[in-house]
C-alpha atoms as a PDB file:
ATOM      1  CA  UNK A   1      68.243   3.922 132.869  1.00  0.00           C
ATOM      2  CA  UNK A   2      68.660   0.654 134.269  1.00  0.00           C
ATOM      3  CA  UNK A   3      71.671  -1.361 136.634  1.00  0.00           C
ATOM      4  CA  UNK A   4      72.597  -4.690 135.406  1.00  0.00           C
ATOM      5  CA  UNK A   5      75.692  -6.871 136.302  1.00  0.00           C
ATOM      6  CA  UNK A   6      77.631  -8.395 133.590  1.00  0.00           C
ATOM      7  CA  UNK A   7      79.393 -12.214 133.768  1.00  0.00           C
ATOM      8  CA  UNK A   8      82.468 -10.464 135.302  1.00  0.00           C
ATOM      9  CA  UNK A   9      80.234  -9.228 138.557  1.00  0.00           C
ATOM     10  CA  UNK A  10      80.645  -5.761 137.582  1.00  0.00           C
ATOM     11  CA  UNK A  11      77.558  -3.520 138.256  1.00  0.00           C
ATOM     12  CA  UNK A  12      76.842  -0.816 135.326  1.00  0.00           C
ATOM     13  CA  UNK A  13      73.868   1.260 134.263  1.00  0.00           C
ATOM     14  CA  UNK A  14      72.747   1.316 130.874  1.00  0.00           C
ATOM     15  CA  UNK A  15      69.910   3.147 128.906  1.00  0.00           C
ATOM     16  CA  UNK A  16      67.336   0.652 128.752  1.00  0.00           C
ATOM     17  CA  UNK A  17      67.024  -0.127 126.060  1.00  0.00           C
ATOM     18  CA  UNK A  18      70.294   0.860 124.905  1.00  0.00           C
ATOM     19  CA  UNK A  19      69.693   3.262 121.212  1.00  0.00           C
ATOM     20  CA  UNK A  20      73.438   2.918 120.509  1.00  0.00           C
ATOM     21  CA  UNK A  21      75.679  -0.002 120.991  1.00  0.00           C
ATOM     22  CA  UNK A  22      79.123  -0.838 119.990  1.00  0.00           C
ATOM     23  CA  UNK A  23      79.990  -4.887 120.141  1.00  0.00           C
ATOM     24  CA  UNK A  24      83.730  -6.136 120.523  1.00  0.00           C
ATOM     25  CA  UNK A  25      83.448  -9.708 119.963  1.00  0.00           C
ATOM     26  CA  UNK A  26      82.105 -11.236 116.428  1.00  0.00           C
ATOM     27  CA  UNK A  27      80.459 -13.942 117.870  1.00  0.00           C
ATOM     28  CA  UNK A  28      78.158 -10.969 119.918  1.00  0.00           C
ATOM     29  CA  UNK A  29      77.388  -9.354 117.013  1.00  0.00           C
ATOM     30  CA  UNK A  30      75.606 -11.996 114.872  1.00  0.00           C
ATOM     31  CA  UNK A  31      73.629 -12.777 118.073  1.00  0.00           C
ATOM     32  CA  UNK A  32      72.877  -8.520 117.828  1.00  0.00           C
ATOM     33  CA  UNK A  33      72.145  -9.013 114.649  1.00  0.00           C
ATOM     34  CA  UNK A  34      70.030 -12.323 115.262  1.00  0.00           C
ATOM     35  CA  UNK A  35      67.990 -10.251 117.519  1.00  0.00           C
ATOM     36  CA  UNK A  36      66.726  -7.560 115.327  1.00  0.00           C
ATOM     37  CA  UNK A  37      69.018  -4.898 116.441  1.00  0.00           C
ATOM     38  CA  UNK A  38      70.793  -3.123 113.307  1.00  0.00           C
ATOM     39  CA  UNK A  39      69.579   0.152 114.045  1.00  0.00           C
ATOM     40  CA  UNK A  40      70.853   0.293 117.296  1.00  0.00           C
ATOM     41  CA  UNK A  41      74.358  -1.369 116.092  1.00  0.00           C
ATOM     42  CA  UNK A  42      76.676   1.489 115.259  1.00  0.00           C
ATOM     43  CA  UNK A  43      80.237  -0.075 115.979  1.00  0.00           C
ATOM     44  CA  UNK A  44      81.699  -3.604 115.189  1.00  0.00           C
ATOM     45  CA  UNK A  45      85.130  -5.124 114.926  1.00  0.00           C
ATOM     46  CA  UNK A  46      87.121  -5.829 111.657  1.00  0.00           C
ATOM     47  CA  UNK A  47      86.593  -9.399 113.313  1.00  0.00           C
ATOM     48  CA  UNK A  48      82.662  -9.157 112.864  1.00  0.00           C
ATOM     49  CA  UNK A  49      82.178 -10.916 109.623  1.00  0.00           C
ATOM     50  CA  UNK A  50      78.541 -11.879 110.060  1.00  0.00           C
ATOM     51  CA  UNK A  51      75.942 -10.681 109.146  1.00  0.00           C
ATOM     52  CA  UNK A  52      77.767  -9.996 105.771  1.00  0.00           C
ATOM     53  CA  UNK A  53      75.816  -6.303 105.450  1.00  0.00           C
ATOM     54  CA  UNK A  54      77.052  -5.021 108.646  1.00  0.00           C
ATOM     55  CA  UNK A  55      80.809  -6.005 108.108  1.00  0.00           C
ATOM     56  CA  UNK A  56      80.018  -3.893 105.105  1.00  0.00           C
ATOM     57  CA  UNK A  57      78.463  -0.715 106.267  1.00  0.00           C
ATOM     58  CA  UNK A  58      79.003  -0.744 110.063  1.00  0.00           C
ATOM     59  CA  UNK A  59      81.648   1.603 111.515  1.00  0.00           C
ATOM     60  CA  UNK A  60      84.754  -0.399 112.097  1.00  0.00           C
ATOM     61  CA  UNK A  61      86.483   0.142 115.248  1.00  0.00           C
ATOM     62  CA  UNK A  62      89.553  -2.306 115.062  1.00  0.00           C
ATOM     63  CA  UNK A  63      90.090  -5.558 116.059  1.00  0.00           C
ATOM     64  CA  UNK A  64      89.308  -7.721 119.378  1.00  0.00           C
ATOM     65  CA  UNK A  65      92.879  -7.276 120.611  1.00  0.00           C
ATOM     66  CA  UNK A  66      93.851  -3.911 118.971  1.00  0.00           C
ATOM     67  CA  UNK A  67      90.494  -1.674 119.614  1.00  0.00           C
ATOM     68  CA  UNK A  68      90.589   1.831 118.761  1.00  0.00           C
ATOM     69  CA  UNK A  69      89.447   3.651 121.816  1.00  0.00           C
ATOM     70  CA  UNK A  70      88.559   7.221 120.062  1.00  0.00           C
ATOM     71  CA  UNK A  71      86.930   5.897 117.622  1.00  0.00           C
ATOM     72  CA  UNK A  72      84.739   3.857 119.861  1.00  0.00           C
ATOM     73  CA  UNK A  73      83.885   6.826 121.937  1.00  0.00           C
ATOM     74  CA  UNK A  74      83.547   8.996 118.802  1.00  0.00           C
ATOM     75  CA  UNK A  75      80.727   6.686 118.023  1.00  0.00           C
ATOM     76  CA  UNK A  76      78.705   7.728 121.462  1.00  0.00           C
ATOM     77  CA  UNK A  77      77.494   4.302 122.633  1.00  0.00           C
ATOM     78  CA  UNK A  78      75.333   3.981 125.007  1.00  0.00           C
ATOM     79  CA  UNK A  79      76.446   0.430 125.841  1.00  0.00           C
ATOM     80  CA  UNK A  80      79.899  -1.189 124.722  1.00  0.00           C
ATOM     81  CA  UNK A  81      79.981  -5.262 124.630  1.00  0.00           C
ATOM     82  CA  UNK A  82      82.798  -7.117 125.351  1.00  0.00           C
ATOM     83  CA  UNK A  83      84.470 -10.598 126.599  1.00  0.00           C
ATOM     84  CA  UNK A  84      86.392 -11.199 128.941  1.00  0.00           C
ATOM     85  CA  UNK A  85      88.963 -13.461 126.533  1.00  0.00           C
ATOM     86  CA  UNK A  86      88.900 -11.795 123.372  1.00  0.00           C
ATOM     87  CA  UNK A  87      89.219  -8.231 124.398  1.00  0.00           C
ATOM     88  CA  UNK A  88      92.524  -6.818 126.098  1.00  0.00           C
ATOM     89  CA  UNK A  89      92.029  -5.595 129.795  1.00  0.00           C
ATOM     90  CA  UNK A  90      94.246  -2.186 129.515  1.00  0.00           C
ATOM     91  CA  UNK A  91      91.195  -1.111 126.521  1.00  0.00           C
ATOM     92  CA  UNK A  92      88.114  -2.499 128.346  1.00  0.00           C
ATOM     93  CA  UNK A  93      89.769  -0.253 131.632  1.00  0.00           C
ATOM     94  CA  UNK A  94      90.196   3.272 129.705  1.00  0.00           C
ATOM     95  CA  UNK A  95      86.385   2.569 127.663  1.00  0.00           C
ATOM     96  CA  UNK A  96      84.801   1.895 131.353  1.00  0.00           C
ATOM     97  CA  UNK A  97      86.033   5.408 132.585  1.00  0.00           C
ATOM     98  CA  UNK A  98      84.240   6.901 129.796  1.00  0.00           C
ATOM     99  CA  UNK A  99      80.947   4.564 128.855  1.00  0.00           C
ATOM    100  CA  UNK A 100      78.705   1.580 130.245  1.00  0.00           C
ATOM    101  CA  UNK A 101      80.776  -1.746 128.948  1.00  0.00           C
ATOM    102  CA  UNK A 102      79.540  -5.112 129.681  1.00  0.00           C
ATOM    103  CA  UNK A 103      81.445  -7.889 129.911  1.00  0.00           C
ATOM    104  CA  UNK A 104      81.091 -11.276 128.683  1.00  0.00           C
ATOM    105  CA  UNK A 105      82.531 -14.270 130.819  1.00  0.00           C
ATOM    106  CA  UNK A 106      82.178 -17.962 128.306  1.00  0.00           C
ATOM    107  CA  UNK A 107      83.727 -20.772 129.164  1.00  0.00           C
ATOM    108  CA  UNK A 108      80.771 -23.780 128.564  1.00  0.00           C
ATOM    109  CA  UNK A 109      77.310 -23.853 127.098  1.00  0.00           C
ATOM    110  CA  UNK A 110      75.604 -23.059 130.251  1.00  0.00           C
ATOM    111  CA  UNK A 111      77.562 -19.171 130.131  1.00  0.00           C
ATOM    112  CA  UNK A 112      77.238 -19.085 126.447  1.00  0.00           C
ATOM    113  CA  UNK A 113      73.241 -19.323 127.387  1.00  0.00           C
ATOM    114  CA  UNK A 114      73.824 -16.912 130.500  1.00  0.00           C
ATOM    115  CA  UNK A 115      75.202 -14.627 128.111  1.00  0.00           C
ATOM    116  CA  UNK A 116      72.898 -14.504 125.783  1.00  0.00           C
ATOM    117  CA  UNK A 117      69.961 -14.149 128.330  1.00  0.00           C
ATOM    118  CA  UNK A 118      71.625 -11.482 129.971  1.00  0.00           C
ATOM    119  CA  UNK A 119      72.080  -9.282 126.512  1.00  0.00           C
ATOM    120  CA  UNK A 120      68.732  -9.779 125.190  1.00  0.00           C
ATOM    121  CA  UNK A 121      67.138  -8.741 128.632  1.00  0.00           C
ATOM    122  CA  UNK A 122      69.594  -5.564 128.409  1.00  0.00           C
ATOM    123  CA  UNK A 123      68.733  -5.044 124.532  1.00  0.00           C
ATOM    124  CA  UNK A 124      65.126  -4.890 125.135  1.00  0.00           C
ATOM    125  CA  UNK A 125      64.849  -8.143 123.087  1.00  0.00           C
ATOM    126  CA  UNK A 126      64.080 -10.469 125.849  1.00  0.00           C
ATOM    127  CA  UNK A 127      61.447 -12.735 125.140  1.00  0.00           C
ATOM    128  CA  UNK A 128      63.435 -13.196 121.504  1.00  0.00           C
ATOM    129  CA  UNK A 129      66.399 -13.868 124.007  1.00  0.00           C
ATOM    130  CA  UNK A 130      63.774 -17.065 125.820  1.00  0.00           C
ATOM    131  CA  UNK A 131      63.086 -18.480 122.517  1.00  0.00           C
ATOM    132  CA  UNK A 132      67.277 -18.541 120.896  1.00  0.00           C
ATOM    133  CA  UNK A 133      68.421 -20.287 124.271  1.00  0.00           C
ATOM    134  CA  UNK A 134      65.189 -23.444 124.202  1.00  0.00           C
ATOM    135  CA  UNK A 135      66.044 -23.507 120.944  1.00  0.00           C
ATOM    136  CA  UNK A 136      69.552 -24.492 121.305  1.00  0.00           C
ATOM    137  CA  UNK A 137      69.426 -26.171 124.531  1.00  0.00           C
ATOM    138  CA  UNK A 138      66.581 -28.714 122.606  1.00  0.00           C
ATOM    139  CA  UNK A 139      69.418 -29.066 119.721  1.00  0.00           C
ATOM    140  CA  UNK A 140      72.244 -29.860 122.047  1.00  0.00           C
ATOM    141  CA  UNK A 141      69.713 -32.000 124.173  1.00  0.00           C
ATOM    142  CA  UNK A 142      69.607 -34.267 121.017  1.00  0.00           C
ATOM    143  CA  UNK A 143      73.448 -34.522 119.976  1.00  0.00           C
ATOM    144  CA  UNK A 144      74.774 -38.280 120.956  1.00  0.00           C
ATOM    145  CA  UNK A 145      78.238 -38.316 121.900  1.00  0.00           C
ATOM    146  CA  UNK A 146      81.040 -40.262 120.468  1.00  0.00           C
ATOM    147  CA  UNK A 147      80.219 -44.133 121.557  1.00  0.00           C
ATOM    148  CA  UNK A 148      83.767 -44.315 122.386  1.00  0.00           C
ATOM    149  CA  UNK A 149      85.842 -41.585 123.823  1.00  0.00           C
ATOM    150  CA  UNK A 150      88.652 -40.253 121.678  1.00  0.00           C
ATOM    151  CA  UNK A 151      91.839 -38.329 122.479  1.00  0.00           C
ATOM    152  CA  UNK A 152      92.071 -35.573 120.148  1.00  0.00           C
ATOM    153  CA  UNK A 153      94.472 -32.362 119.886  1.00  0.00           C
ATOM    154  CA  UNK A 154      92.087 -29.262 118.443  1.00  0.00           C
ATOM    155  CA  UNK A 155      95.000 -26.844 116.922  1.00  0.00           C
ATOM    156  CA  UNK A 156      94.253 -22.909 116.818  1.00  0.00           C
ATOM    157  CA  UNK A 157      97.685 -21.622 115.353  1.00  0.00           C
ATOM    158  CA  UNK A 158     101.007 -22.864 113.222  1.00  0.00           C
ATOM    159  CA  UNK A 159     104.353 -21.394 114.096  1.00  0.00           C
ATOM    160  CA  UNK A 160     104.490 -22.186 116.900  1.00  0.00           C
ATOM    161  CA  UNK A 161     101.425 -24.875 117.338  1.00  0.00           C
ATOM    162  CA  UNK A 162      99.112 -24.510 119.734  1.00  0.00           C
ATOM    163  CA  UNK A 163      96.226 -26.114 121.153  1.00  0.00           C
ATOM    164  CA  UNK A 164      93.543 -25.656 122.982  1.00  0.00           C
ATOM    165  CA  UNK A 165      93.595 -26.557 126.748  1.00  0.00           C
ATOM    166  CA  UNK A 166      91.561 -26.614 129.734  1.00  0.00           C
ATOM    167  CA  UNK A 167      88.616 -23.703 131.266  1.00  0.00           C
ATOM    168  CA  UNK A 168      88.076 -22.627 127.585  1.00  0.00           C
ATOM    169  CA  UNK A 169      84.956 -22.527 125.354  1.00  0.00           C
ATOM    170  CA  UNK A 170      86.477 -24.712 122.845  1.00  0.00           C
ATOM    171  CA  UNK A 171      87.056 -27.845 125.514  1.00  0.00           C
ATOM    172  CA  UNK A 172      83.454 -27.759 126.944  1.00  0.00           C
ATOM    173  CA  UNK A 173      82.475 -28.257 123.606  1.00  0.00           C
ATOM    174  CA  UNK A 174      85.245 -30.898 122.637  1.00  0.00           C
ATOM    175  CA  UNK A 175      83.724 -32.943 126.199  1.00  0.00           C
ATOM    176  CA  UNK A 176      80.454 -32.622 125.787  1.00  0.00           C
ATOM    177  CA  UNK A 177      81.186 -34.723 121.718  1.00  0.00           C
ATOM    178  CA  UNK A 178      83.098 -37.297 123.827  1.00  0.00           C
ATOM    179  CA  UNK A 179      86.717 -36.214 123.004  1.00  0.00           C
ATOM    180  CA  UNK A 180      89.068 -36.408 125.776  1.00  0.00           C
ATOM    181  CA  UNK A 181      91.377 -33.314 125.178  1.00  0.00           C
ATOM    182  CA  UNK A 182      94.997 -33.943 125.512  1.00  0.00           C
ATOM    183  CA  UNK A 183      95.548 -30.529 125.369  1.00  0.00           C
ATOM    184  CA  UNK A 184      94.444 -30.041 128.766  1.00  0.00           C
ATOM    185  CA  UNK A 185      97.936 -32.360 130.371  1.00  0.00           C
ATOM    186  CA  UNK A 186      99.778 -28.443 129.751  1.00  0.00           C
ATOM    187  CA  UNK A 187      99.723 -25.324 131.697  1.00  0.00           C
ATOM    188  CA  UNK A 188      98.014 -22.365 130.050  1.00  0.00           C
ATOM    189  CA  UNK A 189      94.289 -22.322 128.333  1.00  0.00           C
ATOM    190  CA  UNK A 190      96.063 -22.352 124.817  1.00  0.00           C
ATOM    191  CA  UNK A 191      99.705 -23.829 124.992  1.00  0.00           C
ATOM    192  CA  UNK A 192     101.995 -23.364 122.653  1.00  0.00           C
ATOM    193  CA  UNK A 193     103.988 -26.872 122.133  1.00  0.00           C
ATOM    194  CA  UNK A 194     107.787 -27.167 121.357  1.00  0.00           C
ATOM    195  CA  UNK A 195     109.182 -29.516 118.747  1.00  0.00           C
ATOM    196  CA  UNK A 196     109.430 -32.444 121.333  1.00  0.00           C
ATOM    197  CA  UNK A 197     106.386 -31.958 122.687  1.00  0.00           C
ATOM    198  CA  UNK A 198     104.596 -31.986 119.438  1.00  0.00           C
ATOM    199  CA  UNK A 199     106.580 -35.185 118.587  1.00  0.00           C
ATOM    200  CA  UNK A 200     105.727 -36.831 121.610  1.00  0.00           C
ATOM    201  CA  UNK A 201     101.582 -35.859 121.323  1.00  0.00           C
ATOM    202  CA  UNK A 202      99.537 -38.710 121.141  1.00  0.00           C
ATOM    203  CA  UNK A 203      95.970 -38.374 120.080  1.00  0.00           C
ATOM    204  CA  UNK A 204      93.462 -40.334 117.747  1.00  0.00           C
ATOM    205  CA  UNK A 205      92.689 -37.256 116.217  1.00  0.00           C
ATOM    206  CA  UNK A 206      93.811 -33.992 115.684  1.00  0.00           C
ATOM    207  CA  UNK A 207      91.461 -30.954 114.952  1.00  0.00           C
ATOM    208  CA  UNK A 208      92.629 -28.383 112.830  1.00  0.00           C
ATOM    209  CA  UNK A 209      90.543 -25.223 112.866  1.00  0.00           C
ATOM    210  CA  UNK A 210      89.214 -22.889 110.216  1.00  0.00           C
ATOM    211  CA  UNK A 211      89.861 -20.155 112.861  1.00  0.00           C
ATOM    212  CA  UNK A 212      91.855 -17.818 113.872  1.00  0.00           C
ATOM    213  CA  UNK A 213      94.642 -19.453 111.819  1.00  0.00           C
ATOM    214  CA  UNK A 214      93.451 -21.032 107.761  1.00  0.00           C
ATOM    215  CA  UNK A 215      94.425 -24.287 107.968  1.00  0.00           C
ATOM    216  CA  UNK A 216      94.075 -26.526 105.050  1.00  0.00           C
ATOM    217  CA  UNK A 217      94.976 -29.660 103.721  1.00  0.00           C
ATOM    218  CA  UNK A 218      98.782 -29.166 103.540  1.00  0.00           C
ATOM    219  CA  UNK A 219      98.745 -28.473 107.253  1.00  0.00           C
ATOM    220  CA  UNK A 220      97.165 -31.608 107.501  1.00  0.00           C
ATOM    221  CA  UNK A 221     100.254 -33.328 105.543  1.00  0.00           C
ATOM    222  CA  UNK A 222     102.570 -31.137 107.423  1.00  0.00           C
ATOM    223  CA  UNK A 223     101.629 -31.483 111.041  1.00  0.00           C
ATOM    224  CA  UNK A 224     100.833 -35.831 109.916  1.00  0.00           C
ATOM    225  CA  UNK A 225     104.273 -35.882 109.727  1.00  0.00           C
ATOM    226  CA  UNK A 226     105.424 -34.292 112.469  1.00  0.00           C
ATOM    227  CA  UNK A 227     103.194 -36.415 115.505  1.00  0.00           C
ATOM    228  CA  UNK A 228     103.580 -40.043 116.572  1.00  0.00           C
ATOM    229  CA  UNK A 229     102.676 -42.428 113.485  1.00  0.00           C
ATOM    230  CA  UNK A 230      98.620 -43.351 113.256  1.00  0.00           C
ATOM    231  CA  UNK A 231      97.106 -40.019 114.373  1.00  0.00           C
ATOM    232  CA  UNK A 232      94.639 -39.177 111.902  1.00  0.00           C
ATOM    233  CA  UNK A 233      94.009 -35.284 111.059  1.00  0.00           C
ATOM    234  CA  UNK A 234      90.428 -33.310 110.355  1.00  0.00           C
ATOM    235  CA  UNK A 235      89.876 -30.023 108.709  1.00  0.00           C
ATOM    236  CA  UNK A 236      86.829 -28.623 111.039  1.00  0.00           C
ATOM    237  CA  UNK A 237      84.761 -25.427 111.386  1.00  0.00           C
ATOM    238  CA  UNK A 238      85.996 -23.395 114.017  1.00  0.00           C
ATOM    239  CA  UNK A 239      83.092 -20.892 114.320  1.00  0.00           C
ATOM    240  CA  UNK A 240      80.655 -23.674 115.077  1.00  0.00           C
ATOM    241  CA  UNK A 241      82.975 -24.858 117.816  1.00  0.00           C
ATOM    242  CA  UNK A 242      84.164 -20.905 119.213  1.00  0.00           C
ATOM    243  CA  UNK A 243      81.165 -18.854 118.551  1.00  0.00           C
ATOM    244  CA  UNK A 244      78.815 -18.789 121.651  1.00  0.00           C
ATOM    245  CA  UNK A 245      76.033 -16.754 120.353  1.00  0.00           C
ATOM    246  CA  UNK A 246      73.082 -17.446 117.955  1.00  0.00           C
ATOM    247  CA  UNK A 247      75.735 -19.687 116.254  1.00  0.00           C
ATOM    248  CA  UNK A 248      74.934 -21.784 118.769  1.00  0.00           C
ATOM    249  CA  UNK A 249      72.117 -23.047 117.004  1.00  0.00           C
ATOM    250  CA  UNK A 250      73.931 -24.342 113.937  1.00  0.00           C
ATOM    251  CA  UNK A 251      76.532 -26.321 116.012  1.00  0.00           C
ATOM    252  CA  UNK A 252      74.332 -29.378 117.115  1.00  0.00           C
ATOM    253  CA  UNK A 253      73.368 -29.992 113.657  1.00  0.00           C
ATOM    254  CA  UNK A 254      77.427 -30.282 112.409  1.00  0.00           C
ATOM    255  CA  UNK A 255      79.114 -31.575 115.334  1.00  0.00           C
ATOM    256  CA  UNK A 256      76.606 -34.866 114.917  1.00  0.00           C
ATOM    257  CA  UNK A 257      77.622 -35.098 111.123  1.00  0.00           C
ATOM    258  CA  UNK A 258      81.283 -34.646 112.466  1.00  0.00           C
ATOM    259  CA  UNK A 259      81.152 -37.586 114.852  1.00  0.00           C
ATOM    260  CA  UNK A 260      79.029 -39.490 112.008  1.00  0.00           C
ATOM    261  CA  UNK A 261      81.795 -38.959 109.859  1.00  0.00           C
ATOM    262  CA  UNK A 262      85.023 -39.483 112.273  1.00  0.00           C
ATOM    263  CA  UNK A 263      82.901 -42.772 113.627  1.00  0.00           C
ATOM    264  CA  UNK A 264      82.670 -43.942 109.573  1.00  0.00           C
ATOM    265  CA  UNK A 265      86.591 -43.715 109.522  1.00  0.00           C
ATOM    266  CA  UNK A 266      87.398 -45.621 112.543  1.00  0.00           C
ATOM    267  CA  UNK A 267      85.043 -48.674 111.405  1.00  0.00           C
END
C-alpha cells in the first residue's frame, strides 16, 4: 500500500500497484488503456468509447454524471478514477466512504500533464507515464499560433446554446491556438446564452463541436443565421480539444491543420 494525493489535495492510499481499477472519465481510460493496463481495467463508463474493445467487453458502470454506485463497488476496485468536472460530487462522496478514489483536477495543459504523471506513477506505469508527457509537450512545443488573433465562440450544446467560457480545459486550449474566447465576457465556465445574447455575439468564428452535442452542417446553417452577419462557422473535433489524456498527443498534429485551414479562408 501506498499514500498519494490526487489534483483535489486529497490524501488516499492505494494498493500499489493498484490490480483492480474502475475509471469515470473517458478521456482517463484511453490514457489506461495507452498505458498497458487492460487487465487491471475492470470498470468504465458508457462514456468510454476508446479503446473500441474495452467499450465492448468492459463492465459498464453508467455514465460520468449518472454513475451507478453498487455496481462500482460490486466490481471491488482497488482504486476508482475520477475528475473533478465530469463526475457529480454527491457520487464521488458515497464511493470515497467505501474505496480509494482519486481525483482529477484539468483545467490547462500543464494539469492535463500533472495528471497524467500522477496516474502512471500510481499505476505502476511510470517511466511509460515520462515518455507520453515529452512526447506531447515536444508536439505542442512545435504548434504556431494563429498570426492574428481571432474571436471565436466554441459551442458545446443546442437548445439552449452554450459555450464554453473561462477556467475550463477547452479555453486553455482555444488561447494557446491564438483565439480570443468571447465566451469568457459571461459568468459561469459554460453559459448558456438567451436569444439576445446569441444575436448580439460577435466572433470571427464560431466552433461547433463533435462533442457532447452532434453538430453538423445544418447547425452550421442554423446557428449562421441566427448571429451578427459575417461570422463564419467550423465543424471541429471535440475530443482533440476536451480529452486531456494520451489524446493529447494527436491534438498538436490537427489543431495546426485547423489554423492552416481557417488561415486559407480568411486570405
Amino acid at each position: 500500500m501506498a499514500w498519494v494525493s490526487d489534483q483535489m489535495g486529497f490524501e488516499l492510499e492505494v494498493s500499489s500497484p493498484p490490480k483492480r481499477i474502475v475509471s469515470l472519465v473517458p478521456s482517463q481510460t484511453e490514457l489506461l488503456a495507452y498505458l498497458g493496463l487492460e487487465k487491471q481495467v475492470v470498470g468504465i463508463t458508457r462514456f468510454c468509447i476508446e479503446p473500441e474493445s474495452w467499450f465492448k467487453q468492459k463492465a459498464r458502470i453508467g455514465g460520468t454524471k449518472d454513475l451507478q454506485i453498487e455496481k462500482i463497488l460490486a466490481l471491488a476496485p482497488d482504486l476508482v478514477l475520477g475528475n473533478k468536472e465530469e463526475n457529480e460530487k454527491a457520487a464521488i462522496e458515497a464511493l470515497k466512504k467505501e474505496v480509494p478514489v482519486w481525483l482529477s483536477d484539468v483545467h490547462d495543459l500543464d494539469s492535463a500533464l500533472s495528471m497524467i504523471g500522477h496516474v502512471s506513477k500510481i499505476c505502476g506505469k511510470e517511466e511509460e507515464g515520462l515518455v507520453l508527457q515529452k512526447a506531447i509537450q515536444t508536439a505542442f512545443a512545435k504548434l504556431k499560433p494563429l498570426s492574428r488573433p481571432k474571436k471565436v465562440a466554441y459551442f458545446i450544446w443546442r437548445k439552449p446554446w452554450m459555450l464554453v467560457g473561462s477556467n475550463t480545459f477547452i479555453d486553455a486550449m482555444l488561447q494557446g491556438l491564438g483565439f480570443e474566447n468571447v465566451g469568457r465576457q459571461f459568468s459561469g465556465r459554460y453559459p448558456s446564452l438567451s436569444d439576445a445574447q446569441l444575436s448580439a455575439l460577435d466572433a470571427d468564428w464560431y466552433l461547433l463541436s463533435s462533442e457532447p452535442y452532434p453538430f453538423g452542417t445544418k447547425h452550421q446553417e442554423e446557428l449562421e443565421a441566427l448571429v451578427q452577419p459575417g461570422g463564419k462557422s467550423w465543424l471541429v473535433d471535440g475530443a482533440l480539444f476536451s480529452w486531456y489524456g494520451s489524446r493529447l498527443l494527436q491534438s498538436p498534429g490537427y489543431f495546426s491543420r485547423l489554423l492552416a485551414q481557417i488561415e486559407q479562408a480568411e486570405a
